[in-house]
N, C-alpha and C. Protein backbone atom coordinates (compact mmCIF):
# COMPACT_ATOMS: atom_id res chain seq x y z
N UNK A 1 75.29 113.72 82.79
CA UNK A 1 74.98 115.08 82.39
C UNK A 1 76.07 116.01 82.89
N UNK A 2 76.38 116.48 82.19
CA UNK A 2 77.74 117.85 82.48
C UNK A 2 76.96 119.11 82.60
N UNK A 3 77.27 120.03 83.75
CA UNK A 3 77.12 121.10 84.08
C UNK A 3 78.17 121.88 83.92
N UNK A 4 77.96 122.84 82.67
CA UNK A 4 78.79 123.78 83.08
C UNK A 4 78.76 125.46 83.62
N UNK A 5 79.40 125.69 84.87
CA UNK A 5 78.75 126.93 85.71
C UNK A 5 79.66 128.05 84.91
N UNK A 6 78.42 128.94 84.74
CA UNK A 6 79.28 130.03 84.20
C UNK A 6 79.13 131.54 85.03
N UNK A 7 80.31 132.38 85.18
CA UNK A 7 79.90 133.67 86.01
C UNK A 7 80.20 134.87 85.58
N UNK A 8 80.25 135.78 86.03
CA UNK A 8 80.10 137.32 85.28
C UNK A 8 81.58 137.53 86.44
N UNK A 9 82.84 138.04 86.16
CA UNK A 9 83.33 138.70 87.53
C UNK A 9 84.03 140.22 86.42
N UNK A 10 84.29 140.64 86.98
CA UNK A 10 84.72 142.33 86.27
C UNK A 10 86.27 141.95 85.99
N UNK A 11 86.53 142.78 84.93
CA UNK A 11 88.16 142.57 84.91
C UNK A 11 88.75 143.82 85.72
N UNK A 12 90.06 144.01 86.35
CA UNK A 12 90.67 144.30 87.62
C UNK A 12 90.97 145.66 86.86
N UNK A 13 91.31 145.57 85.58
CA UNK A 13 91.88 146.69 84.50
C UNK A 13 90.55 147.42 83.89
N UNK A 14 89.74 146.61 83.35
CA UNK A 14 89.16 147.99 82.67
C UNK A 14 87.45 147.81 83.63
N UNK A 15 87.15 146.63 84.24
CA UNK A 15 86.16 146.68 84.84
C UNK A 15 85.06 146.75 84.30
N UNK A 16 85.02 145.62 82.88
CA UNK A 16 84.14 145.04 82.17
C UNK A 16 83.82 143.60 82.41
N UNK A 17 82.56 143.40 82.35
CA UNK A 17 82.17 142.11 83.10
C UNK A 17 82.93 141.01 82.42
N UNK A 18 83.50 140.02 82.72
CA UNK A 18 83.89 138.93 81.86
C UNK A 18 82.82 137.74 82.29
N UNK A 19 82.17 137.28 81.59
CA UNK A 19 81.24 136.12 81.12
C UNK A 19 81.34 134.94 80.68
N UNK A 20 82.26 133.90 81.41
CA UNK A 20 82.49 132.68 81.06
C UNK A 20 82.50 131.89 81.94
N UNK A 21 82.88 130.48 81.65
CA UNK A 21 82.67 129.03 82.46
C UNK A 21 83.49 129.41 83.28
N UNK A 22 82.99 128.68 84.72
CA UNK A 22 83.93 128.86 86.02
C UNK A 22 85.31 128.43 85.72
N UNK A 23 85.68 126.92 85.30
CA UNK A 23 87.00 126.65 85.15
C UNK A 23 87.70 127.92 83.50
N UNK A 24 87.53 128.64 83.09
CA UNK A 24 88.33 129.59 82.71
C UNK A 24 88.66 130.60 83.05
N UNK A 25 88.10 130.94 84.18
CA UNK A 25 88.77 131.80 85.61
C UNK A 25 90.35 131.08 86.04
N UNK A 26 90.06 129.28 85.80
CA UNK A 26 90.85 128.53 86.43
C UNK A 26 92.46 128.77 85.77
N UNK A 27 92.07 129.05 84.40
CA UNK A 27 93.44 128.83 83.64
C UNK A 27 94.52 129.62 83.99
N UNK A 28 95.72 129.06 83.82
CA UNK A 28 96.67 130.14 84.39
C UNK A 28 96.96 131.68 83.81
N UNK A 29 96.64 131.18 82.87
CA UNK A 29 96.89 132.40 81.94
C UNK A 29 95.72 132.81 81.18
N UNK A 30 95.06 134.07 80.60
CA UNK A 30 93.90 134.28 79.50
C UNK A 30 94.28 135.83 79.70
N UNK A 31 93.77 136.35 78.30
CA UNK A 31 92.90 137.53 78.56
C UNK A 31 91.72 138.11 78.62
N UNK A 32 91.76 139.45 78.94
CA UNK A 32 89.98 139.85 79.40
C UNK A 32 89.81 140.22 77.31
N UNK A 33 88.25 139.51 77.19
CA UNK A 33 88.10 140.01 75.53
C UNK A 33 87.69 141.48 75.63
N UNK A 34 87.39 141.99 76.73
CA UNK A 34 87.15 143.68 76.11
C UNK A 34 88.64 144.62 75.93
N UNK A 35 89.81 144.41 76.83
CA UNK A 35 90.63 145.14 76.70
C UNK A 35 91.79 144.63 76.63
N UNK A 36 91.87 143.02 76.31
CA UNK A 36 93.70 142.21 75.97
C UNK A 36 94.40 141.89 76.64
N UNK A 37 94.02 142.65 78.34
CA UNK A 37 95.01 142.74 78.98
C UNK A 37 95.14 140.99 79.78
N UNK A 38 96.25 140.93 79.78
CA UNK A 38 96.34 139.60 80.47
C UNK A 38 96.20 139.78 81.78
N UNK A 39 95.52 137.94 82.04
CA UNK A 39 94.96 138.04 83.63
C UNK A 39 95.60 136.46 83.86
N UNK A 40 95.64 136.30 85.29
CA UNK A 40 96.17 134.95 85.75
C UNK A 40 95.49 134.36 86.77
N UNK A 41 95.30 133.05 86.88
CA UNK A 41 94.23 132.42 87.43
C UNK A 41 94.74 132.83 89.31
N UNK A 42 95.48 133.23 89.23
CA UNK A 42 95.44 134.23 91.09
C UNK A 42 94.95 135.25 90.94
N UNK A 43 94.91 136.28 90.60
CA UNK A 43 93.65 137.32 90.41
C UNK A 43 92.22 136.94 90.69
N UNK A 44 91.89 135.73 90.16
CA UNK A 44 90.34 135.71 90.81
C UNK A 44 90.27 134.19 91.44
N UNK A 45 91.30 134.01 92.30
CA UNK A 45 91.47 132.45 93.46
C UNK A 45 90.81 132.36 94.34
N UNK A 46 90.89 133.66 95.36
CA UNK A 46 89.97 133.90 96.44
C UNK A 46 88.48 133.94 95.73
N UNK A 47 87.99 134.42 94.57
CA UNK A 47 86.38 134.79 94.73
C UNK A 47 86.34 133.27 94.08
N UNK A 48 86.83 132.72 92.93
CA UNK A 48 86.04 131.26 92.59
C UNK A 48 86.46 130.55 94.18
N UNK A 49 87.11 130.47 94.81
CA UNK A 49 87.12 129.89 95.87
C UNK A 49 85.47 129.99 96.97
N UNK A 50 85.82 131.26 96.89
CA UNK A 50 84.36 131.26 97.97
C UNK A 50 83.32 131.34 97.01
N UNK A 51 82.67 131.72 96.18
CA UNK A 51 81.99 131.09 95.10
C UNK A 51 81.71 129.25 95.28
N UNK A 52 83.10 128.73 94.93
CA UNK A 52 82.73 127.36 95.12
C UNK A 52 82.31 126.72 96.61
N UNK A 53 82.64 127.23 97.48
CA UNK A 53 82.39 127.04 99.04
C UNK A 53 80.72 127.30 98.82
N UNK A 54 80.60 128.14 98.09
CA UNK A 54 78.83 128.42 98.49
C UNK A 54 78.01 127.83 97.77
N UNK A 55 78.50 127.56 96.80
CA UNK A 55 77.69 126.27 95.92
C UNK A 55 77.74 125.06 96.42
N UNK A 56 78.80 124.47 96.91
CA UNK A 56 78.93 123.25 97.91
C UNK A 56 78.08 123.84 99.11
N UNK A 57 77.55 124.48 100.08
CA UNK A 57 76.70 124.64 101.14
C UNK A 57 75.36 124.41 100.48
N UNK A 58 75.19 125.46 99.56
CA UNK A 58 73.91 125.30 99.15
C UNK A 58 73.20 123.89 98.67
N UNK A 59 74.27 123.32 97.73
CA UNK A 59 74.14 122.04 97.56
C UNK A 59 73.75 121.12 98.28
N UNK A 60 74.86 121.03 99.45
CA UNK A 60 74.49 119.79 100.42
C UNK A 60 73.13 120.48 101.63
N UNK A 61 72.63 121.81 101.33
CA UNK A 61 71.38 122.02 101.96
C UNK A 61 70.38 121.49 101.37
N UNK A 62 69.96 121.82 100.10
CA UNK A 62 69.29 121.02 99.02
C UNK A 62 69.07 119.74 99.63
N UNK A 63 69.94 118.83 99.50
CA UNK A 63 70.34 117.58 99.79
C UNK A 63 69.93 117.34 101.61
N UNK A 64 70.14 117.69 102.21
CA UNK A 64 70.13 117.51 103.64
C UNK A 64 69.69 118.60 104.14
N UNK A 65 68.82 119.30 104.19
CA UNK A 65 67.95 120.39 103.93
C UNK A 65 68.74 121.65 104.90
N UNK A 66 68.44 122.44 105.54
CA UNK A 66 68.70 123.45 106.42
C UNK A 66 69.04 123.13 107.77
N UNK A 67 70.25 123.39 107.84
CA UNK A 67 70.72 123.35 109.40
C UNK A 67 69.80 123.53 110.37
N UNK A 68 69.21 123.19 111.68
CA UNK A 68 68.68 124.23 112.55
C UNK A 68 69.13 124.19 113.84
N UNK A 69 69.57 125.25 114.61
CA UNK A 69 70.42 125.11 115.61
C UNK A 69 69.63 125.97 116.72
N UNK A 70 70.06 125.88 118.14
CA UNK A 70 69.04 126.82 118.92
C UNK A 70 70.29 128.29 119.05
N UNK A 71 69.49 128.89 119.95
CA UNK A 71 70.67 129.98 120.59
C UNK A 71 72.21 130.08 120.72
N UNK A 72 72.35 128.60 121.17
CA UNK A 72 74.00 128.51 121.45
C UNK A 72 74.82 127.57 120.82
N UNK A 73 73.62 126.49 119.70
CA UNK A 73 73.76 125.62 118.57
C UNK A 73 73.76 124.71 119.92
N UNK A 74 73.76 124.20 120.73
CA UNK A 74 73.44 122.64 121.18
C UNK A 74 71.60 122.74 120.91
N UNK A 75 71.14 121.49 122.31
CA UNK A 75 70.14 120.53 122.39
C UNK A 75 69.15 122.50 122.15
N UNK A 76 68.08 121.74 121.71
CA UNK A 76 67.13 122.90 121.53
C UNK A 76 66.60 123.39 122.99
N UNK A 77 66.42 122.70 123.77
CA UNK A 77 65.93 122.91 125.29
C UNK A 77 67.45 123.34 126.02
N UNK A 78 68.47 123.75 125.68
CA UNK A 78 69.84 124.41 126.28
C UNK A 78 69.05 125.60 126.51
N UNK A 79 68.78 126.70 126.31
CA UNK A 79 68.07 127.69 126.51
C UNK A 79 67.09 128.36 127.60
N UNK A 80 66.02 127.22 127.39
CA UNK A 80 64.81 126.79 127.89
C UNK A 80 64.92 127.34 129.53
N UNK A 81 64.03 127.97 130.46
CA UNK A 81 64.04 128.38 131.22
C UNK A 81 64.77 129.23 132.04
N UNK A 82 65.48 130.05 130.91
CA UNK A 82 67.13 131.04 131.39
C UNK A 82 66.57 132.61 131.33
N UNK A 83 65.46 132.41 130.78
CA UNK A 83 64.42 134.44 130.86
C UNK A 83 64.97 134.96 129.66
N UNK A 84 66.32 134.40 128.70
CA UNK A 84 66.90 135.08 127.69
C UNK A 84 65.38 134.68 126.24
């Protein structure tokens, strides 16, 4: 089964939503369809980047459910009798 993720991000120029599959953010080259202007797949590197970072967390939470850590992230009893 193929998933394909699609997202809304604004264009930088006229700041109309653009609405397509994640990998056509990817391409090096496109333009935005409301205003022509050409865009290049570094313009939006950093946000599909962290975008994809958060779909991979969420994912492998799904999968291996929710972290749980105490106060200082060790043993849960690290804490335990300190008045904090």
């Amino acid at each position: 089964m193929s998933v394909v993720t699609k997202i809304a991000l604004d264009c930088p120029y006229c700041h109309e939503a653009i609405y397509a599959a994640l990998n056509w953010f990817k391409k090096p080259y496109f333009t935005c369809p409301a205003c022509d202007k050409g865009l290049a797949a570094g313009q939006f590197a950093t946000i599909i980047a962290n975008l994809e970072r958060s779909v991979e967390a969420n994912i492998e939470e799904m999968i291996n459910g929710a972290q749980h850590s105490s106060c200082c992230g060790n043993k849960s009893s690290c804490c335990s009798g300190s008045g904090n």
